[in-house]
Protein backbone atom coordinates (compact mmCIF):
# COMPACT_ATOMS: atom_id res chain seq x y z
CA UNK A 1 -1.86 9.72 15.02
CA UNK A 2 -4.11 12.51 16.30
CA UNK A 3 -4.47 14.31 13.19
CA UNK A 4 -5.40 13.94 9.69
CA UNK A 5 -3.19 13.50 6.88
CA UNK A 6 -1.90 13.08 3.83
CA UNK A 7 -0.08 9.49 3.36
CA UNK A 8 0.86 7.78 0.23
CA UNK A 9 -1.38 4.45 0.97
CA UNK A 10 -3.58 3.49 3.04
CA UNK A 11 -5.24 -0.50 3.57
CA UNK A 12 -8.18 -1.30 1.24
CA UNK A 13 -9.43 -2.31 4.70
CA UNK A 14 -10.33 1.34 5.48
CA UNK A 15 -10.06 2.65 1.98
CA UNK A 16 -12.78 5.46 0.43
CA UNK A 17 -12.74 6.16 -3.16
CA UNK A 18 -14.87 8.29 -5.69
CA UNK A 19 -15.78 5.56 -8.13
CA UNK A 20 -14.45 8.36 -10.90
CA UNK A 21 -11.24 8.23 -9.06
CA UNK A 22 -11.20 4.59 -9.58
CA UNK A 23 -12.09 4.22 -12.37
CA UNK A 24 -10.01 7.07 -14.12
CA UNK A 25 -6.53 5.40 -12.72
CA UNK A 26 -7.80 2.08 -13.86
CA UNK A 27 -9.19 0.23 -10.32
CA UNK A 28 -7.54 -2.47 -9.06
CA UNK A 29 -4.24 -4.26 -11.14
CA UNK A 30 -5.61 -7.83 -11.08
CA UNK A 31 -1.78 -8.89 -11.91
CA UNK A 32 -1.25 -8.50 -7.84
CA UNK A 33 -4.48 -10.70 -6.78
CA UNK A 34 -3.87 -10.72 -2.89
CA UNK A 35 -0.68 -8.40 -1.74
CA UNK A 36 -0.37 -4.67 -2.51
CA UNK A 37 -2.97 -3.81 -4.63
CA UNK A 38 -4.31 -1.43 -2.30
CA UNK A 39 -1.06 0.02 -2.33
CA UNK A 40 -0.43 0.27 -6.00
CA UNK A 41 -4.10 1.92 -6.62
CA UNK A 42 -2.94 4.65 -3.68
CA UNK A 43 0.07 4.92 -5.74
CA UNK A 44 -1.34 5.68 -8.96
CA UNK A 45 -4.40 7.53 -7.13
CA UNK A 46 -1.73 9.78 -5.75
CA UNK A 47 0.16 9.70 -9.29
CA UNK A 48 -2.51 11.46 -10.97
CA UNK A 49 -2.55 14.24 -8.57
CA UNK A 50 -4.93 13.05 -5.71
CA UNK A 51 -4.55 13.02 -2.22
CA UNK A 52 -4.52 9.89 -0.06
CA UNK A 53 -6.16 10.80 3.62
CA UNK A 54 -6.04 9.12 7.09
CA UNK A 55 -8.33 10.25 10.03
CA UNK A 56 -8.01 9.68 13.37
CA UNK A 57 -11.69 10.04 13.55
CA UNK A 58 -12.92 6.70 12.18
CA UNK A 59 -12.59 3.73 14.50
CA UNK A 60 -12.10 0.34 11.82
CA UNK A 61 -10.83 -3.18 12.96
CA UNK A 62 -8.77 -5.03 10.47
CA UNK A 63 -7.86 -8.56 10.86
CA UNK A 64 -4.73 -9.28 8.48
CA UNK A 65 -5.11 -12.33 6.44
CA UNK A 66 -8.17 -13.21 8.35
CA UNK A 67 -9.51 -14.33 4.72
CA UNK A 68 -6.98 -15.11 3.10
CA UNK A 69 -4.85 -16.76 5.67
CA UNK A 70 -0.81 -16.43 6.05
CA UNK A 71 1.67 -17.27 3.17
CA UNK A 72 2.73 -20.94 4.10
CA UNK A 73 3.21 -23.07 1.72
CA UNK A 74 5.31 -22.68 -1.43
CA UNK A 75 2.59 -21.44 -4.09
CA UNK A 76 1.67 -18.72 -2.17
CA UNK A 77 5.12 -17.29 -1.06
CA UNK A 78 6.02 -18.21 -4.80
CA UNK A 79 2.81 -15.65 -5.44
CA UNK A 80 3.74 -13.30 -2.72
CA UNK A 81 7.20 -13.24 -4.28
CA UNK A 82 6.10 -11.77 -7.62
CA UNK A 83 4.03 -9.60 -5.97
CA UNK A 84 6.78 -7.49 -4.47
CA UNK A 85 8.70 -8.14 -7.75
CA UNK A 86 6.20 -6.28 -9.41
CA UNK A 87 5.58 -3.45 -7.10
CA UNK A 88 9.47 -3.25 -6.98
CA UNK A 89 9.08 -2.94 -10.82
CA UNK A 90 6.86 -0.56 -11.19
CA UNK A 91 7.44 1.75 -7.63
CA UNK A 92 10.70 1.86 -6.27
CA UNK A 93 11.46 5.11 -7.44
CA UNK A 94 8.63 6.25 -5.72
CA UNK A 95 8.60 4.43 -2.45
CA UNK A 96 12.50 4.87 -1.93
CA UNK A 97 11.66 8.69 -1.86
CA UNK A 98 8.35 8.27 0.01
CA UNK A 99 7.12 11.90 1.73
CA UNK A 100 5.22 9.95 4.37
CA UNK A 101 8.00 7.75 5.47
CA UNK A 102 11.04 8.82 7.40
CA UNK A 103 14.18 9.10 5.60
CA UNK A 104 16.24 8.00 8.57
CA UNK A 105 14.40 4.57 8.54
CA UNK A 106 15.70 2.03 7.25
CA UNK A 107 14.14 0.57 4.20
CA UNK A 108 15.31 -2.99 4.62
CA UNK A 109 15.26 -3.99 8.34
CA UNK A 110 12.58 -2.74 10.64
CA UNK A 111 13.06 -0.51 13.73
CA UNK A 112 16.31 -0.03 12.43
CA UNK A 113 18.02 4.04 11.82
CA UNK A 114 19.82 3.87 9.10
CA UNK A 115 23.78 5.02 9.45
């Protein structure tokens, strides 16, 4: 975390883009309207030959779901649930051979090395 680089998303929270860049790959999918759609314009910002940056030099606070609160009741996680559908859909290919995350993670528990 002390040096910049390249990672395949990053939060809209802390997210910089040339409005070209944006609007070449399309902007925002407004079929996810609250979960990953930061992560699916990284994805197809990084598809199209781009790089996706982090700096240890900026200093941001992010308060998750500060706005739009947590996922409890059934509509949302209904909506939450399509969400990842979706990004399942249209990335797992991708994200099960992400360069920025550690192939001997595991991919379905957390903290957890894969055997």
């Amino acid at each position: 975390m002390l040096l910049t680089q390249e990672l395949s998303a990053v939060t809209a929270a802390c997210l910089l883009v040339r409005r070209s860049v944006y609007d070449e790959v399309g902007g925002l999918d407004e079929r996810l309207r609250v979960a990953f759609n930061d992560v699916d314009l990284c994805l197809r910002i990084r598809e199209k030959g781009y790089r996706n940056l982090w700096t240890p030099f900026a200093e941001l606070y992010h308060h998750e779901s500060a706005s739009r609160g947590l996922e409890d009741n059934p509509v949302k996680q209904a909506r939450f649930m399509s969400e990842v559908a979706f990004m399942r859909e249209r990335w797992e290919g991708v994200l099960r051979r992400d360069p920025a995350y550690n192939p001997n993670l595991s991919l379905s528990q957390p903290f957890l090395l894969e055997s």
